[in-house]
PDB file of N, CA and C in Angstrom:
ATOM      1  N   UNK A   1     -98.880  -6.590 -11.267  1.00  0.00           N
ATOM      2  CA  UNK A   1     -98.622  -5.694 -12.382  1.00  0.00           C
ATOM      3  C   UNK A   1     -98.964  -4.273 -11.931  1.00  0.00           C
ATOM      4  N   UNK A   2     -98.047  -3.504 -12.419  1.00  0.00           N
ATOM      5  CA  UNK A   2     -98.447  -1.753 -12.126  1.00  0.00           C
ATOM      6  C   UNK A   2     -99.283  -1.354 -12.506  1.00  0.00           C
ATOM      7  N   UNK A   3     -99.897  -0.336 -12.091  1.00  0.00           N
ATOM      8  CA  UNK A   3    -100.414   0.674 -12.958  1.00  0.00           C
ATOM      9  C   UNK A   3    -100.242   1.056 -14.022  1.00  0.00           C
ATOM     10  N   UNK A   4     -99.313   1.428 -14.357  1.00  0.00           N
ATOM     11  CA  UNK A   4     -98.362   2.026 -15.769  1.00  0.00           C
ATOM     12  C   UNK A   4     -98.621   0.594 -16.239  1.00  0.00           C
ATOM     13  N   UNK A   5     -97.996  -0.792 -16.156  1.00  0.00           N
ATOM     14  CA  UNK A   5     -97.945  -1.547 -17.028  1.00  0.00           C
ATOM     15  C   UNK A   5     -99.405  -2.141 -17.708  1.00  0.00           C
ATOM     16  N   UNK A   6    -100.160  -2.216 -16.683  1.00  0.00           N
ATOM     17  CA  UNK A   6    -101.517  -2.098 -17.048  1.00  0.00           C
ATOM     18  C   UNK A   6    -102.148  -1.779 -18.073  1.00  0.00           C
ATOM     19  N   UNK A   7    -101.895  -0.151 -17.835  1.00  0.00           N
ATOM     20  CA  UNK A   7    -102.090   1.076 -19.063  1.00  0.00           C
ATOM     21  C   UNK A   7    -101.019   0.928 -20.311  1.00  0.00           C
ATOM     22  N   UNK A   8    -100.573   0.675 -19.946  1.00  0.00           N
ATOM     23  CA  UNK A   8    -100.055   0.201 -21.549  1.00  0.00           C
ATOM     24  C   UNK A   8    -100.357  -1.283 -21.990  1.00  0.00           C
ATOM     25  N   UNK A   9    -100.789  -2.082 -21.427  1.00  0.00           N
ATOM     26  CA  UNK A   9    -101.517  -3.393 -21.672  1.00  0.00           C
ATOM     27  C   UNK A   9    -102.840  -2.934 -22.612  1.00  0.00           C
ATOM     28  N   UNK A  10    -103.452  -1.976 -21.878  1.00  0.00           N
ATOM     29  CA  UNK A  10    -104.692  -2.232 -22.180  1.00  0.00           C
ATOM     30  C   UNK A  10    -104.589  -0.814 -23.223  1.00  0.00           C
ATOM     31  N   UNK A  11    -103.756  -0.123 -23.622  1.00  0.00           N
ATOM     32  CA  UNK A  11    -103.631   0.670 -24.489  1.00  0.00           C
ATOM     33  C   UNK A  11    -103.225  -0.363 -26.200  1.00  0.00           C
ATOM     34  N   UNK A  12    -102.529  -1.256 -25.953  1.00  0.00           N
ATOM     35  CA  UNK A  12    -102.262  -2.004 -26.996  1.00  0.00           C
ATOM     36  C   UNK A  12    -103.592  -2.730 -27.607  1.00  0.00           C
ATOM     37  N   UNK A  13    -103.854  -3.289 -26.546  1.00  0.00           N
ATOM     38  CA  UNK A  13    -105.394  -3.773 -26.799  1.00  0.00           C
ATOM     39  C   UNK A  13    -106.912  -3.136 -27.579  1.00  0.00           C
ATOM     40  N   UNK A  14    -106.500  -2.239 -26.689  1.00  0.00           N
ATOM     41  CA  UNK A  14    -107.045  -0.981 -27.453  1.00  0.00           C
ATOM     42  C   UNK A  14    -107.338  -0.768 -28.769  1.00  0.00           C
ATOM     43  N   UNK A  15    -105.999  -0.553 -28.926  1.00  0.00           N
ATOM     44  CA  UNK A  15    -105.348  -0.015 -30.046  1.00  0.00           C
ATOM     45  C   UNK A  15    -105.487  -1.517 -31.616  1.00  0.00           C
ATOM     46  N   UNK A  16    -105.407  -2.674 -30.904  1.00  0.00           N
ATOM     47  CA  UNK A  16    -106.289  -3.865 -31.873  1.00  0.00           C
ATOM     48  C   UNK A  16    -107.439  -3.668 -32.005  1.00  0.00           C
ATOM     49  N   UNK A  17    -108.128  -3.349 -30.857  1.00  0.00           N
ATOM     50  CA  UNK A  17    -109.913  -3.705 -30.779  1.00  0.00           C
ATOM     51  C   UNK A  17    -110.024  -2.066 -32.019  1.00  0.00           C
ATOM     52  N   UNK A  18    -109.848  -1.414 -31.970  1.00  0.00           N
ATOM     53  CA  UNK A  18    -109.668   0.546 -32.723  1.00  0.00           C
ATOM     54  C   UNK A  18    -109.319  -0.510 -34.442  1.00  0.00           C
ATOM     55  N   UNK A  19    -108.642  -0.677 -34.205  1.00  0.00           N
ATOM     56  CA  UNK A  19    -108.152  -1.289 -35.760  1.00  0.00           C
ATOM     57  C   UNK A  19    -108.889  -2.179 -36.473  1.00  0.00           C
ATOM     58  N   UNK A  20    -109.344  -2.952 -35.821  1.00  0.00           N
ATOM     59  CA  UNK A  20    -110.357  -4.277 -36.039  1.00  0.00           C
ATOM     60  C   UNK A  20    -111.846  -3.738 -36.820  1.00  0.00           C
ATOM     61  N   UNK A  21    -112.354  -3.015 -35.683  1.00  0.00           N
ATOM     62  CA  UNK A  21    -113.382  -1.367 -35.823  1.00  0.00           C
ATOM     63  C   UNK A  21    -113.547  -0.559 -37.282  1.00  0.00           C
ATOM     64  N   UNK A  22    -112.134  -0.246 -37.556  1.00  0.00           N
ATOM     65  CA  UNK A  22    -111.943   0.336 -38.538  1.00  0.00           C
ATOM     66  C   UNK A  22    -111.969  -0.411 -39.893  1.00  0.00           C
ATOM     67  N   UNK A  23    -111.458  -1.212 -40.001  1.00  0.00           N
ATOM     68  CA  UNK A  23    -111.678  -2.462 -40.991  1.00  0.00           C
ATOM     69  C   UNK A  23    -112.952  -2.909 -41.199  1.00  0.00           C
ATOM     70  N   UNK A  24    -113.590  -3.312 -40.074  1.00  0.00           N
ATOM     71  CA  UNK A  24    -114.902  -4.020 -40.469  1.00  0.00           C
ATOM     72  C   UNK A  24    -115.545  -2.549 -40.899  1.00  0.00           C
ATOM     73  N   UNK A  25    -115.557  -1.325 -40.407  1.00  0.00           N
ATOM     74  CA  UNK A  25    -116.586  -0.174 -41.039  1.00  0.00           C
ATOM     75  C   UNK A  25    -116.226  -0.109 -42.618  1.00  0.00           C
ATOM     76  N   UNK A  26    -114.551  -0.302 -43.000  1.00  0.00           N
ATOM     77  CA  UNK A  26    -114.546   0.033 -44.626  1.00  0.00           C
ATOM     78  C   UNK A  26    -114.965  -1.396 -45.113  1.00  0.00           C
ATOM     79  N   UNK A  27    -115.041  -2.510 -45.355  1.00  0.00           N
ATOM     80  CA  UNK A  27    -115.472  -3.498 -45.433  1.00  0.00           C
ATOM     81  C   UNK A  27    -117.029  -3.515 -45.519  1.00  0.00           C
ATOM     82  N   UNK A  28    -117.998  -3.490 -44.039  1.00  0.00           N
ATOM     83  CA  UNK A  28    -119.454  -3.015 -44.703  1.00  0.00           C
ATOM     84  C   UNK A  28    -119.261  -1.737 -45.296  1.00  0.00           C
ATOM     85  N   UNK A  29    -118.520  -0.677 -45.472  1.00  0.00           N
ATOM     86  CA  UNK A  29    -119.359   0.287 -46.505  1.00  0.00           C
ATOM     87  C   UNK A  29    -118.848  -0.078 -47.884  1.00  0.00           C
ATOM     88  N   UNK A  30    -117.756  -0.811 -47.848  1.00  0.00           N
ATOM     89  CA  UNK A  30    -117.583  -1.390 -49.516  1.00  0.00           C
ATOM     90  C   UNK A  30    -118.784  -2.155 -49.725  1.00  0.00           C
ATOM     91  N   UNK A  31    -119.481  -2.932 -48.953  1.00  0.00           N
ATOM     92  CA  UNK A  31    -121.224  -3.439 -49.336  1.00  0.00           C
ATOM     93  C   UNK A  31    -122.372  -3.122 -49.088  1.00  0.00           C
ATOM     94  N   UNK A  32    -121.962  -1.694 -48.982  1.00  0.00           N
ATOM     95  CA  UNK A  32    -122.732  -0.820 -49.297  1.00  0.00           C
ATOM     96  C   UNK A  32    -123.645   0.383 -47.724  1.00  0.00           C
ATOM     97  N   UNK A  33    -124.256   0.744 -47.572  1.00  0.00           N
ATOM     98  CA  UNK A  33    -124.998   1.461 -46.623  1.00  0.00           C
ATOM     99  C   UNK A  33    -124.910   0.162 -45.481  1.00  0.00           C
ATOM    100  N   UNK A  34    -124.248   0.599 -44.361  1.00  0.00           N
ATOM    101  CA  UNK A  34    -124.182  -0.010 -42.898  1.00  0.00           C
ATOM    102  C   UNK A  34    -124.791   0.727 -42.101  1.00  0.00           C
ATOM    103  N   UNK A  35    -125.140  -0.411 -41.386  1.00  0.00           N
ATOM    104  CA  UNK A  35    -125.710   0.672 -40.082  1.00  0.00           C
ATOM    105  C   UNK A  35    -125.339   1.342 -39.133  1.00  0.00           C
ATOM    106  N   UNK A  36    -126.241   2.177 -38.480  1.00  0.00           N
ATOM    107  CA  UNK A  36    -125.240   3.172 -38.179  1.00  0.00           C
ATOM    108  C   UNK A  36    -124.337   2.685 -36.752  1.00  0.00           C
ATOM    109  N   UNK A  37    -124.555   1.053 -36.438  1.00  0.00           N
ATOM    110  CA  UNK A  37    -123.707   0.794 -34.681  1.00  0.00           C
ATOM    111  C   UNK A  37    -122.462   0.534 -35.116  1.00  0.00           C
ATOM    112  N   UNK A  38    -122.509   0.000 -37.008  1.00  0.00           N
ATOM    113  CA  UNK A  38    -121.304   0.051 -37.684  1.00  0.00           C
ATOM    114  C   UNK A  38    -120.128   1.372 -37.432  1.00  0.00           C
ATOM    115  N   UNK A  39    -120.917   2.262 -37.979  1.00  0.00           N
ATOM    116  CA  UNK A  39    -119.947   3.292 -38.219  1.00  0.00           C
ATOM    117  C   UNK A  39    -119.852   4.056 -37.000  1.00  0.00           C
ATOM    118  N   UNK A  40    -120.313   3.750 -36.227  1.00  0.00           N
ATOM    119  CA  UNK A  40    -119.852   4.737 -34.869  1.00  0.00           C
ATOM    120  C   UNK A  40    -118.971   3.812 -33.708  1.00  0.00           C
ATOM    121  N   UNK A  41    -118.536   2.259 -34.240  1.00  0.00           N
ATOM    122  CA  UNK A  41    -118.409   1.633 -33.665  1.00  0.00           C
ATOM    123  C   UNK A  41    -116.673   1.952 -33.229  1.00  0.00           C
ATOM    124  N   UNK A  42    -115.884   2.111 -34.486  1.00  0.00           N
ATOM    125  CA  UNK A  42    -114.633   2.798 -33.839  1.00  0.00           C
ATOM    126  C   UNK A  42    -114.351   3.764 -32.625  1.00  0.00           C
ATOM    127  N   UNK A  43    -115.452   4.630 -32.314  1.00  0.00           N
ATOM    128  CA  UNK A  43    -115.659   5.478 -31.434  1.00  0.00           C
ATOM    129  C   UNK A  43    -115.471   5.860 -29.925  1.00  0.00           C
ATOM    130  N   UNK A  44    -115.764   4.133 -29.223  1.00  0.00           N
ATOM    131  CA  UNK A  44    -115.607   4.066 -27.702  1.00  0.00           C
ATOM    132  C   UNK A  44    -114.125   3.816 -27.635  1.00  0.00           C
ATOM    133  N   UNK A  45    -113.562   2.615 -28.335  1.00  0.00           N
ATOM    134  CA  UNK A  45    -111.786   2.163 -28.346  1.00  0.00           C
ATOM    135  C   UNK A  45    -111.067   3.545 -28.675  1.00  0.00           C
ATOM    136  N   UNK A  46    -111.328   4.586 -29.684  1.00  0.00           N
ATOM    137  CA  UNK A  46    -110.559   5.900 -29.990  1.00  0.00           C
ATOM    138  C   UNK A  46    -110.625   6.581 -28.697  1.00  0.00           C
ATOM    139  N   UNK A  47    -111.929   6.967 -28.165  1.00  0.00           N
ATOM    140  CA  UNK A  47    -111.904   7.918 -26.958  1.00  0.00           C
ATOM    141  C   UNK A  47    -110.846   7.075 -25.604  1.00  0.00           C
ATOM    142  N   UNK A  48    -111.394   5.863 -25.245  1.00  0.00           N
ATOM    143  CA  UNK A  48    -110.294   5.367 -24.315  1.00  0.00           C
ATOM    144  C   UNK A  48    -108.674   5.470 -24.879  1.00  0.00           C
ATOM    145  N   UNK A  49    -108.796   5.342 -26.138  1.00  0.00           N
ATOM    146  CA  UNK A  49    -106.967   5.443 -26.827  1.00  0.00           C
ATOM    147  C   UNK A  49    -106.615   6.942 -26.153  1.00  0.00           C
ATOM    148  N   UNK A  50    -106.907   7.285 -26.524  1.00  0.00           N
ATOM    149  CA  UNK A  50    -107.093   8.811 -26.312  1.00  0.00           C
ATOM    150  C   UNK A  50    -106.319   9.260 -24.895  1.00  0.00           C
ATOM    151  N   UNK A  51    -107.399   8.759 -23.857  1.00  0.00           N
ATOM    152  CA  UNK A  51    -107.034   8.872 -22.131  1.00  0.00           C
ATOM    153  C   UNK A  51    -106.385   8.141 -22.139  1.00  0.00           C
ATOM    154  N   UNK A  52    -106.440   6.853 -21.945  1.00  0.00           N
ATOM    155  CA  UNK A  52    -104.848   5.900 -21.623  1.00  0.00           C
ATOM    156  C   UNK A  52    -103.373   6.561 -22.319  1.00  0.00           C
ATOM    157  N   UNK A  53    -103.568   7.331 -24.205  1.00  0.00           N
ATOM    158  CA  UNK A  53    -102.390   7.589 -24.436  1.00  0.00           C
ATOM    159  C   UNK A  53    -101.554   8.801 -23.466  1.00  0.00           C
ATOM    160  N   UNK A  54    -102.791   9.844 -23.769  1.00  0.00           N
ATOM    161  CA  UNK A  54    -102.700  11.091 -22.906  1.00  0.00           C
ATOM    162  C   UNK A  54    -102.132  10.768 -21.180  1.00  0.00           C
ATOM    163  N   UNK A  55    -102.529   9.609 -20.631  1.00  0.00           N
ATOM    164  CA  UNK A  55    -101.843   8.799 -19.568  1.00  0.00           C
ATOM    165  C   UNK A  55    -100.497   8.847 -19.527  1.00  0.00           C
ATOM    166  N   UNK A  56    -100.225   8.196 -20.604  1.00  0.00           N
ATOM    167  CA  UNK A  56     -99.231   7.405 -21.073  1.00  0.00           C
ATOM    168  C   UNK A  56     -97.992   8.669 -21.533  1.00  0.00           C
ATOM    169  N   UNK A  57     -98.782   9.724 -22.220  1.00  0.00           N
ATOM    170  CA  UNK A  57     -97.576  10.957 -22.369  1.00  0.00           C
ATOM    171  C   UNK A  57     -97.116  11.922 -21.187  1.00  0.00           C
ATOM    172  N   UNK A  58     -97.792  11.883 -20.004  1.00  0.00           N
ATOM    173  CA  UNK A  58     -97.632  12.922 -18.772  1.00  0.00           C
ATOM    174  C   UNK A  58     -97.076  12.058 -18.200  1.00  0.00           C
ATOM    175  N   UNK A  59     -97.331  10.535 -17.603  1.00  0.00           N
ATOM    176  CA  UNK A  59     -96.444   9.823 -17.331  1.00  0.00           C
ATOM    177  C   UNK A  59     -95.102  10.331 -17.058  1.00  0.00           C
ATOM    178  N   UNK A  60     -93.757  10.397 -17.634  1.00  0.00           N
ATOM    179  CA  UNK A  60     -92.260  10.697 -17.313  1.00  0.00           C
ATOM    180  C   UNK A  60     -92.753  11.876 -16.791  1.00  0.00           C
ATOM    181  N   UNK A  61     -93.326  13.223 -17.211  1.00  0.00           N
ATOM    182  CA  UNK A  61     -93.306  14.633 -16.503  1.00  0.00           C
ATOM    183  C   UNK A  61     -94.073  14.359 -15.144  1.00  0.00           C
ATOM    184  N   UNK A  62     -94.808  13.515 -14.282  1.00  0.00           N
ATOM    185  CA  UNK A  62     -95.262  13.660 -13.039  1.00  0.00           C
ATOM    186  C   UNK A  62     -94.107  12.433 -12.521  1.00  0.00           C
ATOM    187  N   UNK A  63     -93.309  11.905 -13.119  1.00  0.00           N
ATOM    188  CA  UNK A  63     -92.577  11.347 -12.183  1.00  0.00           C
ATOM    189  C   UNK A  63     -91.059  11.993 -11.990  1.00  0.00           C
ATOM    190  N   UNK A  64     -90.933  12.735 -13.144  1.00  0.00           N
ATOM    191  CA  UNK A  64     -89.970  14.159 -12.569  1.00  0.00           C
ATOM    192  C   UNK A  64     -90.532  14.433 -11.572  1.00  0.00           C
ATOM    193  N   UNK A  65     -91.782  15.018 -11.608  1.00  0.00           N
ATOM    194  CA  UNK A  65     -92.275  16.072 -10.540  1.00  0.00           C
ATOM    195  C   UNK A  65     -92.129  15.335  -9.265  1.00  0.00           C
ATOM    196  N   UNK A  66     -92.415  13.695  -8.874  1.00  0.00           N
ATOM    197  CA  UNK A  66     -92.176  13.326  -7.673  1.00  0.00           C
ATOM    198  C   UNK A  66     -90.382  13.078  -7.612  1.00  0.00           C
ATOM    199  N   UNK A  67     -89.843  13.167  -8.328  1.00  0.00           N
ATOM    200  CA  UNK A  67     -87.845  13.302  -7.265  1.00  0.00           C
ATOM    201  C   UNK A  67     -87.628  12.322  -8.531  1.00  0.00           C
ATOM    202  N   UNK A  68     -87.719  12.255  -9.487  1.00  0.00           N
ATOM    203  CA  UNK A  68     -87.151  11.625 -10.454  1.00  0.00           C
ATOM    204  C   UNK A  68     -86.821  10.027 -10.633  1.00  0.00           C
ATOM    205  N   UNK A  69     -88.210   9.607 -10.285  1.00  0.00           N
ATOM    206  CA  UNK A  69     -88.094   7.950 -10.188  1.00  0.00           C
ATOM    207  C   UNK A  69     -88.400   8.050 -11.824  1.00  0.00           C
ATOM    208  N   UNK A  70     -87.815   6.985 -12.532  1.00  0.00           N
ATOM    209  CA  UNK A  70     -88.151   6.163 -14.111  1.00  0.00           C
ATOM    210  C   UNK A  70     -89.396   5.673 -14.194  1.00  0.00           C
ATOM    211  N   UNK A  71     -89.961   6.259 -15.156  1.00  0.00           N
ATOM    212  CA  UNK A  71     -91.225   6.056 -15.288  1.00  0.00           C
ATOM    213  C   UNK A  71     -91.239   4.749 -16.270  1.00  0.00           C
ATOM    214  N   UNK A  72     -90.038   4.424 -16.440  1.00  0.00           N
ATOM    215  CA  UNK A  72     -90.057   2.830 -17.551  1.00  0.00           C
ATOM    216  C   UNK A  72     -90.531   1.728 -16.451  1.00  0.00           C
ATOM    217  N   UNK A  73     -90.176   1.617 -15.346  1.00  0.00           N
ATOM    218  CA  UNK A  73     -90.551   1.048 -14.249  1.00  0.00           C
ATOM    219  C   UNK A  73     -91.596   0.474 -14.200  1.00  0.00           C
TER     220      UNK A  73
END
């Protein structure tokens, strides 16, 4: 598996584990005061979303820049 396909593997993944995160924080605060590994817990999956997406958008412009191979590849 590529690089690229990789990064978008593990961007999807991501992007469940980010969602999952987010749910369980509104969930304990609907029962009331959580703690705080609760609510900061979305935090590490957003920042990696973040770099893998930011990856994921320069992607096609550095493979212009090398002679125009498809970055769908």
């Amino acid at each position: 598996m590529g690089t690229s396909k990789w990064i978008r593997q593990l961007h999807r993944w991501l992007s469940i584990l980010f969602t999952v995160t987010v749910i369980a924080n509104f969930v304990t605060m609907a029962m009331g005061q959580p703690p705080a590994w609760v609510v900061y817990s979305p935090l590490p999956p957003l920042f990696l979303l973040l770099f893998s997406g930011l990856y994921m958008f320069v992607l096609p412009y550095t493979a212009k820049a090398r002679g125009g191979q498809s970055a769908s590849r």
